[in-house]
Each structure stands twice: as C-alpha cells, then as structure tokens.
N, C-alpha and C. Protein backbone atom coordinates (compact mmCIF):
# COMPACT_ATOMS: atom_id res chain seq x y z
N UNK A 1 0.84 -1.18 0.00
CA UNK A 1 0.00 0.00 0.00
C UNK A 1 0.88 1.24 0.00
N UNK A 2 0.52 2.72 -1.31
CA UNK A 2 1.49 3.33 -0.92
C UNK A 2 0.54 4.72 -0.47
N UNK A 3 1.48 4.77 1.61
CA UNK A 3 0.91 5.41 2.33
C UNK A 3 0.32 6.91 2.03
N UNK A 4 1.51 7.72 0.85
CA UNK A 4 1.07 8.79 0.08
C UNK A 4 -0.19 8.77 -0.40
N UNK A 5 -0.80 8.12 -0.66
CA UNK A 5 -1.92 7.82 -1.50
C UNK A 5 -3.29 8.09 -0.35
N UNK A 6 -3.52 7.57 0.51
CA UNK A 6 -4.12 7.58 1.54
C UNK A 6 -5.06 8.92 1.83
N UNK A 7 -4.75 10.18 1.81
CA UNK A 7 -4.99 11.69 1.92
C UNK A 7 -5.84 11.70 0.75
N UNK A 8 -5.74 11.34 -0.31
CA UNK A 8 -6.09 11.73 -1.58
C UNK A 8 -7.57 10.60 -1.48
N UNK A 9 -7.24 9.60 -0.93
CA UNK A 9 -8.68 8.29 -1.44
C UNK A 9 -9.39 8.84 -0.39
N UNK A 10 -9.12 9.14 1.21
CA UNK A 10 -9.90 9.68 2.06
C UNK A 10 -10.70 10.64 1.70
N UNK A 11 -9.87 11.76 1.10
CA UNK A 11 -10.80 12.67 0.53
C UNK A 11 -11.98 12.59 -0.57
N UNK A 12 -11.00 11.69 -1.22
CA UNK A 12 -12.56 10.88 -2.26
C UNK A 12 -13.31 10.70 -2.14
N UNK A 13 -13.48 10.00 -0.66
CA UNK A 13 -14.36 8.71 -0.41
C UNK A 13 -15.39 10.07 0.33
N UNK A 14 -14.75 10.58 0.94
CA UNK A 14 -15.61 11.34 1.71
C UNK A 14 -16.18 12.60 1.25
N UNK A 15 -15.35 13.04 -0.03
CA UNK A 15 -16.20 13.75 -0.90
C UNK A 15 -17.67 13.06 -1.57
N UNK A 16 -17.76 11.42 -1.81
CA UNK A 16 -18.52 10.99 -2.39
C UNK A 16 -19.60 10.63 -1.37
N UNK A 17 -19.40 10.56 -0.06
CA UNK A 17 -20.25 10.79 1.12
C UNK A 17 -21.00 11.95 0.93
N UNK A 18 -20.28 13.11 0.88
CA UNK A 18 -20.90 14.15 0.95
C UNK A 18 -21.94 14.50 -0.32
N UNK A 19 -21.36 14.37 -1.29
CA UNK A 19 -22.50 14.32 -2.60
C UNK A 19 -23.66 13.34 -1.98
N UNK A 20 -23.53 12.41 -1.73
CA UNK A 20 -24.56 11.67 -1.54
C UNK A 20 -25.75 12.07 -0.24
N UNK A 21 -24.69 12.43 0.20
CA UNK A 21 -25.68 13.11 1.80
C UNK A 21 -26.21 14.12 1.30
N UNK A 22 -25.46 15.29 0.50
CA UNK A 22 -26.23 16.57 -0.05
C UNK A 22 -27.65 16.24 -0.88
N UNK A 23 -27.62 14.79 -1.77
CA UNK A 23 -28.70 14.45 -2.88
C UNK A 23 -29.76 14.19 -1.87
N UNK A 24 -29.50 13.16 -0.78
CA UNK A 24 -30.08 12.75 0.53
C UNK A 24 -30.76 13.94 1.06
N UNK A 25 -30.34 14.85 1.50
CA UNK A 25 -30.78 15.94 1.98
C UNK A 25 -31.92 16.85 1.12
N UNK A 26 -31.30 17.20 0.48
CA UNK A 26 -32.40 17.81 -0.94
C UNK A 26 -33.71 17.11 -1.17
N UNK A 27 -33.53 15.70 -1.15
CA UNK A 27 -34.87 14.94 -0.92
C UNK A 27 -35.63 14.54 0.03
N UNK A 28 -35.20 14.43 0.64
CA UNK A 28 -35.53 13.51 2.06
C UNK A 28 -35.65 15.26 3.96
N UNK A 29 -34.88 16.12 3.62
CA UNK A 29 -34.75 17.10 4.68
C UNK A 29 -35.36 18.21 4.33
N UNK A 30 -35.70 19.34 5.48
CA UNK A 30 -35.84 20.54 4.96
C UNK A 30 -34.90 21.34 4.18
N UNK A 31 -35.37 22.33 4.06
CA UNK A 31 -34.08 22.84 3.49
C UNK A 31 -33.60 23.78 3.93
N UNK A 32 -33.48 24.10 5.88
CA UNK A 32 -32.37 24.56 6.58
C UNK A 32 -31.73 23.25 6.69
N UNK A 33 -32.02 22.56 7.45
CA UNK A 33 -31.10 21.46 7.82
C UNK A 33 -30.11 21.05 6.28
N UNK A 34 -30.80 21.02 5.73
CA UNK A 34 -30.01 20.80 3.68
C UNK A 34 -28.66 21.98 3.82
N UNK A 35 -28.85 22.93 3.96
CA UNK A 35 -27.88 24.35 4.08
C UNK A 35 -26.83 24.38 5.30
N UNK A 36 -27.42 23.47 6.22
CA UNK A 36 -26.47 23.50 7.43
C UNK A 36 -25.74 22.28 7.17
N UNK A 37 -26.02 21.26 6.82
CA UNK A 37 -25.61 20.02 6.05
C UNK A 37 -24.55 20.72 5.01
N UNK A 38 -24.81 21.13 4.35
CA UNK A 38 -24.05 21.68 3.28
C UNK A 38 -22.73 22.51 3.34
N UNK A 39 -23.49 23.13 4.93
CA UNK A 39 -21.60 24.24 5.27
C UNK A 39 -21.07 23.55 6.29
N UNK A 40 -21.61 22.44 6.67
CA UNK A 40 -20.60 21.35 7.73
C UNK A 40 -19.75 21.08 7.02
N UNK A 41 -20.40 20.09 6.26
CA UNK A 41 -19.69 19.18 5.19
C UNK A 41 -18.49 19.76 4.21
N UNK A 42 -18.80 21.35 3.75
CA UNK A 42 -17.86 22.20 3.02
C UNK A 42 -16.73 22.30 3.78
N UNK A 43 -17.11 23.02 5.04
CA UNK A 43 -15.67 22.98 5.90
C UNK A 43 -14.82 22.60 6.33
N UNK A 44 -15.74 21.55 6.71
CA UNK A 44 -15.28 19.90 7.09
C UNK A 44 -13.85 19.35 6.03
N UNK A 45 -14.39 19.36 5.05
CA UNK A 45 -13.73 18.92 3.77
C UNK A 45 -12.50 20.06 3.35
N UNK A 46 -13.15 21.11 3.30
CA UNK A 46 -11.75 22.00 3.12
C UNK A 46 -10.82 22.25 4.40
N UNK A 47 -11.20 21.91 5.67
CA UNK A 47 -9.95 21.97 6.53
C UNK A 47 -9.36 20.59 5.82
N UNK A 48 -9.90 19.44 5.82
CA UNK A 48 -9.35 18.54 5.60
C UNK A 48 -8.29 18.29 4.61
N UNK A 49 -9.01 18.57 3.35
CA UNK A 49 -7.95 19.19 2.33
C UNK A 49 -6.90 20.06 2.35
N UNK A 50 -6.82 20.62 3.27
CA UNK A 50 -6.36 22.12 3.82
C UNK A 50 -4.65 21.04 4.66
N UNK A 51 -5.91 20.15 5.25
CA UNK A 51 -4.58 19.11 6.19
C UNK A 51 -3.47 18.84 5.22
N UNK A 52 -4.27 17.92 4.56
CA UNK A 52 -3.10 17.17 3.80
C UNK A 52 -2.31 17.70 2.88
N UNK A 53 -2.75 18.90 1.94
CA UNK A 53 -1.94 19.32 1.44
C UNK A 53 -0.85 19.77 2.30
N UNK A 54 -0.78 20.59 3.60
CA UNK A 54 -0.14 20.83 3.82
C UNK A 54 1.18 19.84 4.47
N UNK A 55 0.67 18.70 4.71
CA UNK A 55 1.38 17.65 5.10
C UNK A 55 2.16 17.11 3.85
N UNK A 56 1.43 17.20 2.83
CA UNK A 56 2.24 16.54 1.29
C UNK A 56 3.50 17.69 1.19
N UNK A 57 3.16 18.95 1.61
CA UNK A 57 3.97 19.68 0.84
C UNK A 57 5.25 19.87 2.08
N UNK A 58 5.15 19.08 2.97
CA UNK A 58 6.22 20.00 4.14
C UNK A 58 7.35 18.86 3.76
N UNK A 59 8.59 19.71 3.75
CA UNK A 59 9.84 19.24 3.95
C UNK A 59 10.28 18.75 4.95
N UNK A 60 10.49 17.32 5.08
CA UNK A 60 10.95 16.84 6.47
C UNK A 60 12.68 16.98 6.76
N UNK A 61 12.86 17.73 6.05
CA UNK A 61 14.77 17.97 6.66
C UNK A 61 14.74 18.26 7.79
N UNK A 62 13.77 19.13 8.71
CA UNK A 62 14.12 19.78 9.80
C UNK A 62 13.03 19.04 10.82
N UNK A 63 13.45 18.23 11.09
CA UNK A 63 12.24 17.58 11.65
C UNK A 63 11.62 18.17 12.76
N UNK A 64 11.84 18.94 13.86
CA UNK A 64 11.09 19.14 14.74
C UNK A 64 10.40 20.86 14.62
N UNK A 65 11.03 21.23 13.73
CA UNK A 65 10.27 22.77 12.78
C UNK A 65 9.33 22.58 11.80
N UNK A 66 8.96 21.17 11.11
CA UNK A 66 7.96 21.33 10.60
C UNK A 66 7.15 20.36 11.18
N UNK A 67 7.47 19.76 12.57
CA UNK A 67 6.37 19.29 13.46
C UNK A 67 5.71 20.54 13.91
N UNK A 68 6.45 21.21 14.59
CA UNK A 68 5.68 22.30 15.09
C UNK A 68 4.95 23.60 14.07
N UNK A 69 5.33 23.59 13.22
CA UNK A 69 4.72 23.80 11.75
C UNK A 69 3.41 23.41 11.35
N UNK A 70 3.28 22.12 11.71
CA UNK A 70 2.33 21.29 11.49
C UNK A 70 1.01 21.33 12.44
N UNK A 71 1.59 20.85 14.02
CA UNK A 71 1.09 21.05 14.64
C UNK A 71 0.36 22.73 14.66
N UNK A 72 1.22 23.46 14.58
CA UNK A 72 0.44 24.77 15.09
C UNK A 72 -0.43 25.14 13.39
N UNK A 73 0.18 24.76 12.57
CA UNK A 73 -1.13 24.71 11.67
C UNK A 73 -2.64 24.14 11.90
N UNK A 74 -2.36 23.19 12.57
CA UNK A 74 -3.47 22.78 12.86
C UNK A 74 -4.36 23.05 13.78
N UNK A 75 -3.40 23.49 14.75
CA UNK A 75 -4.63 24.11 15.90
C UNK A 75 -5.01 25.65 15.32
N UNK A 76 -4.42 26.43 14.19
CA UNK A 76 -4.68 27.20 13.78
C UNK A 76 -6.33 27.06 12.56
N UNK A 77 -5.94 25.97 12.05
CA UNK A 77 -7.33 25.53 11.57
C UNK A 77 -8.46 25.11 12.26
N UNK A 78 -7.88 24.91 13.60
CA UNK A 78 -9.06 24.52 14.37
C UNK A 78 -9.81 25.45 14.75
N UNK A 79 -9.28 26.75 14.78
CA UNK A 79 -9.83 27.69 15.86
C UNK A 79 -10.44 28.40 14.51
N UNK A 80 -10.32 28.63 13.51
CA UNK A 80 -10.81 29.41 12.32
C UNK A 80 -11.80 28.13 12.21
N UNK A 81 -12.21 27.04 12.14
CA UNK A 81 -13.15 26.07 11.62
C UNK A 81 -14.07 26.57 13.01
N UNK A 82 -13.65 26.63 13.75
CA UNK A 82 -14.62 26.99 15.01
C UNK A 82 -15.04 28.12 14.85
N UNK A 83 -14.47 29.22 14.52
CA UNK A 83 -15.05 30.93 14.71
C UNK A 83 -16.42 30.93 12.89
N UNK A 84 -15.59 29.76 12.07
CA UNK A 84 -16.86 29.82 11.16
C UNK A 84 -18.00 29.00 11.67
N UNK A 85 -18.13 27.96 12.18
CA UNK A 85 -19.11 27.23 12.67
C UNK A 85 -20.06 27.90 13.47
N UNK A 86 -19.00 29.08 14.38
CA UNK A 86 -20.23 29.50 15.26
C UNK A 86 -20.73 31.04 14.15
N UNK A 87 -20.03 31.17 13.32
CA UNK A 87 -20.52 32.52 12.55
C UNK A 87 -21.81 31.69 11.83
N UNK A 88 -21.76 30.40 11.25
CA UNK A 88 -22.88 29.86 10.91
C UNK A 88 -23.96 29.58 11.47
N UNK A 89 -23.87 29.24 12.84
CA UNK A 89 -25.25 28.66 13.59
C UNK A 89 -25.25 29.98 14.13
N UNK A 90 -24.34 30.95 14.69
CA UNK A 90 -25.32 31.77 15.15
C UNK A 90 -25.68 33.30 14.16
N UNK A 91 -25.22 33.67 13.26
CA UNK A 91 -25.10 34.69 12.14
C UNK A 91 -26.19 34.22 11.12
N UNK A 92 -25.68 33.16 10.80
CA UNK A 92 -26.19 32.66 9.25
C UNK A 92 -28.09 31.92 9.43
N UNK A 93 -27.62 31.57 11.22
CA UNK A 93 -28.96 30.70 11.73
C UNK A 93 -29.22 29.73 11.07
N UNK A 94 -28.23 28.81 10.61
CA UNK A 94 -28.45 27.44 9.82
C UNK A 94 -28.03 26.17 11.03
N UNK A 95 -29.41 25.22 10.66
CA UNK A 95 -29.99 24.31 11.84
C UNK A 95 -28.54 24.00 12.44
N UNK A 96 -28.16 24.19 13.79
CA UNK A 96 -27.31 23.15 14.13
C UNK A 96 -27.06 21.64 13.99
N UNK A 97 -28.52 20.84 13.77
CA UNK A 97 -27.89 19.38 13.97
C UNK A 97 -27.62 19.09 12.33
N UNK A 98 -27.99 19.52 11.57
CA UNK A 98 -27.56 19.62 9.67
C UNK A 98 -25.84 20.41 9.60
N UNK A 99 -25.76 20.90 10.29
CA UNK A 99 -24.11 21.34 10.76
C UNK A 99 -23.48 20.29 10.78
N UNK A 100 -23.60 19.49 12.70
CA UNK A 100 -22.86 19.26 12.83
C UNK A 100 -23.39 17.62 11.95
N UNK A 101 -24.73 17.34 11.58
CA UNK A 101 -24.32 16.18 10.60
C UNK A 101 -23.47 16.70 9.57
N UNK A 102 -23.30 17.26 8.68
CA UNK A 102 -22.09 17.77 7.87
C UNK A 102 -20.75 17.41 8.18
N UNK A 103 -20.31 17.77 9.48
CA UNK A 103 -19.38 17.55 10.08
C UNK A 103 -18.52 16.48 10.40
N UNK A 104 -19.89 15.30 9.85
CA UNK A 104 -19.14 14.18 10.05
C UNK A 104 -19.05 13.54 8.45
N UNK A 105 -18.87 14.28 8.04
CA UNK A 105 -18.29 13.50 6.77
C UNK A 105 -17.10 12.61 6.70
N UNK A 106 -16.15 13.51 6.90
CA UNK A 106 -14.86 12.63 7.17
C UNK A 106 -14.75 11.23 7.81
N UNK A 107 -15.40 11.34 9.08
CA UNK A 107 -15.28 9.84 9.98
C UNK A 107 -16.43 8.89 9.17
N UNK A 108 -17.07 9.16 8.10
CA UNK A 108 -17.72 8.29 7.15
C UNK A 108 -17.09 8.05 6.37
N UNK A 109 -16.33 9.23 5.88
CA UNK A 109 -15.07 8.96 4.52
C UNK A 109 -14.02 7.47 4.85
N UNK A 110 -13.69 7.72 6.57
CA UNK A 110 -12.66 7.08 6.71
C UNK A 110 -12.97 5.64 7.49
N UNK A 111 -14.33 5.98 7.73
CA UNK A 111 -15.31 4.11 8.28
C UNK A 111 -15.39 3.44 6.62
N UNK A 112 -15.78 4.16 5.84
CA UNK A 112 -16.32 3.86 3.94
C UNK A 112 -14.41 3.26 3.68
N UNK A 113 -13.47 4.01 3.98
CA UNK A 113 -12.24 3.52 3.69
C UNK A 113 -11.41 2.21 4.15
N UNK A 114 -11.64 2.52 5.49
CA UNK A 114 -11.49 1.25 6.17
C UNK A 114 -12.21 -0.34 5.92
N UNK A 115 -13.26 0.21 5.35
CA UNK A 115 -14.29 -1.06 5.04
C UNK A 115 -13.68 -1.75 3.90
N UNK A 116 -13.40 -0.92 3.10
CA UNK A 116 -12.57 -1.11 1.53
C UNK A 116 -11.59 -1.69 1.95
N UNK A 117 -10.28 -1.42 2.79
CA UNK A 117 -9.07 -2.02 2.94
C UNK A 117 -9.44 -3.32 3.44
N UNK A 118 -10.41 -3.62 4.11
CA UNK A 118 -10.51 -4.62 4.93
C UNK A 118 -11.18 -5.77 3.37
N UNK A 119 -11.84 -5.28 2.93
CA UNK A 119 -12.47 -6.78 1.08
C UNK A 119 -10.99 -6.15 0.62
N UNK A 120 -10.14 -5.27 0.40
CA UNK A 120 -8.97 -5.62 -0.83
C UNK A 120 -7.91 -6.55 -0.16
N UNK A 121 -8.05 -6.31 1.02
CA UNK A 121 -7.04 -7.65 1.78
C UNK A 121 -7.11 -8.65 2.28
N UNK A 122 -8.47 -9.27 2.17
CA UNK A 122 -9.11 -10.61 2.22
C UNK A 122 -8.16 -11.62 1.23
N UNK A 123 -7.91 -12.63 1.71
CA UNK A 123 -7.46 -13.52 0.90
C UNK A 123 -8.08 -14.39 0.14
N UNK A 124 -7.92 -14.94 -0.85
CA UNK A 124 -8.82 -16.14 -2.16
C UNK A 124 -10.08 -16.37 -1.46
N UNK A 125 -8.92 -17.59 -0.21
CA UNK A 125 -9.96 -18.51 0.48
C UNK A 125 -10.94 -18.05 0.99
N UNK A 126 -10.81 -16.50 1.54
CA UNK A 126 -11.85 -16.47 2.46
C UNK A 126 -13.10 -15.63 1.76
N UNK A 127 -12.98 -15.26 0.43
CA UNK A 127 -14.11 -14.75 -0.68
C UNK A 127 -14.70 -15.68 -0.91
N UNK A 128 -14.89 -17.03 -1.04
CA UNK A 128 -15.57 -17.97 -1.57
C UNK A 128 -16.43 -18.46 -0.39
C-alpha cells in the first residue's frame, strides 16, 4: 500500500459521502437542515484538504520545525473552523444538527475507507 496515496482516497471517499448526503438531503430534509448540512460538510472537507496538502507539501529535513509547523497549523485551523461554525449557527442561523451532521463527513469517509481495505485484503480462500 502506498501510504502517500491515503490523503487523496480519504478525501474521495468522503467527498462521495458528501455528494450523496447533499442528494439525501435535498430529498428527504428541509431545506435549513439541507444548508447546514451543506456548510458542515464544506468545511469539514476543506480543513481537511487544507490538512493534507499541507502535510504533502512540508519538507521533512528539519524535523522538529515542521512538526511544530504542522502542529500549530493545525490548531490554527481549528480555531478558524470553530469561529466559522459559530458565525454559521449563530449569524447565518443554519440548523445546528444539519451542521454538525455535515461535520461528520470525514469519519464516514474514513469508516467507507477502512471497510474497503478490509475486502482488498481478504485472501482467495476467504471470498468464496
């Protein structure tokens, strides 16, 4: 398995969550909860994206400068994913629980991923 690869299928998978939850929503929800669904899931996805690129792109020569690089990137995304979340539920007034369902895209992306690794590494015998 090559581990590079990993960032890129997560995001796939959980981009294709999210299309599907958005079609889901549109049919099946109102359409606050559809809109709060919609800017979970956006954010959700672009910190995420936001992660890995920045992880693809860091130079590991200096190893404990672009840990802390890393790290404080991230708690820096945390606190901007937070100051938009609450600009959304409380500014924008879009449903909280269509939020924070949005929000979980990712840990579907990466339950939907895990499920996959687990049938591509099954052996002969145990498919039949």
């Amino acid at each position: 398995m090559k581990f590079e690869k990993i960032p890129g299928v997560l995001l796939t998978l959980s981009g294709i969550a999210y299309a599907s939850g958005l079609v889901l929503c549109l049919v099946l929800a109102p359409f606050g909860f559809t809109l709060g669904f919609m800017a979970g899931g956006g954010l959700v996805l672009a910190n995420s994206w936001a992660s890995a690129n920045r992880v693809r792109t860091a130079q590991f020569s200096h190893k404990t400068a672009v840990m802390a690089s890393l790290i404080g990137g991230f708690y820096v995304r945390l606190i901007v994913l937070g100051v938009c979340l609450f600009a959304c539920i409380r500014y924008l007034k879009l449903d909280p629980v269509g939020v924070v369902t949005g929000l979980s895209i990712v840990p579907v992306g990466l339950v939907i991923m895990l499920i996959l690794i687990y049938i591509a590494n099954r052996r002969p015998e145990e498919v039949s």
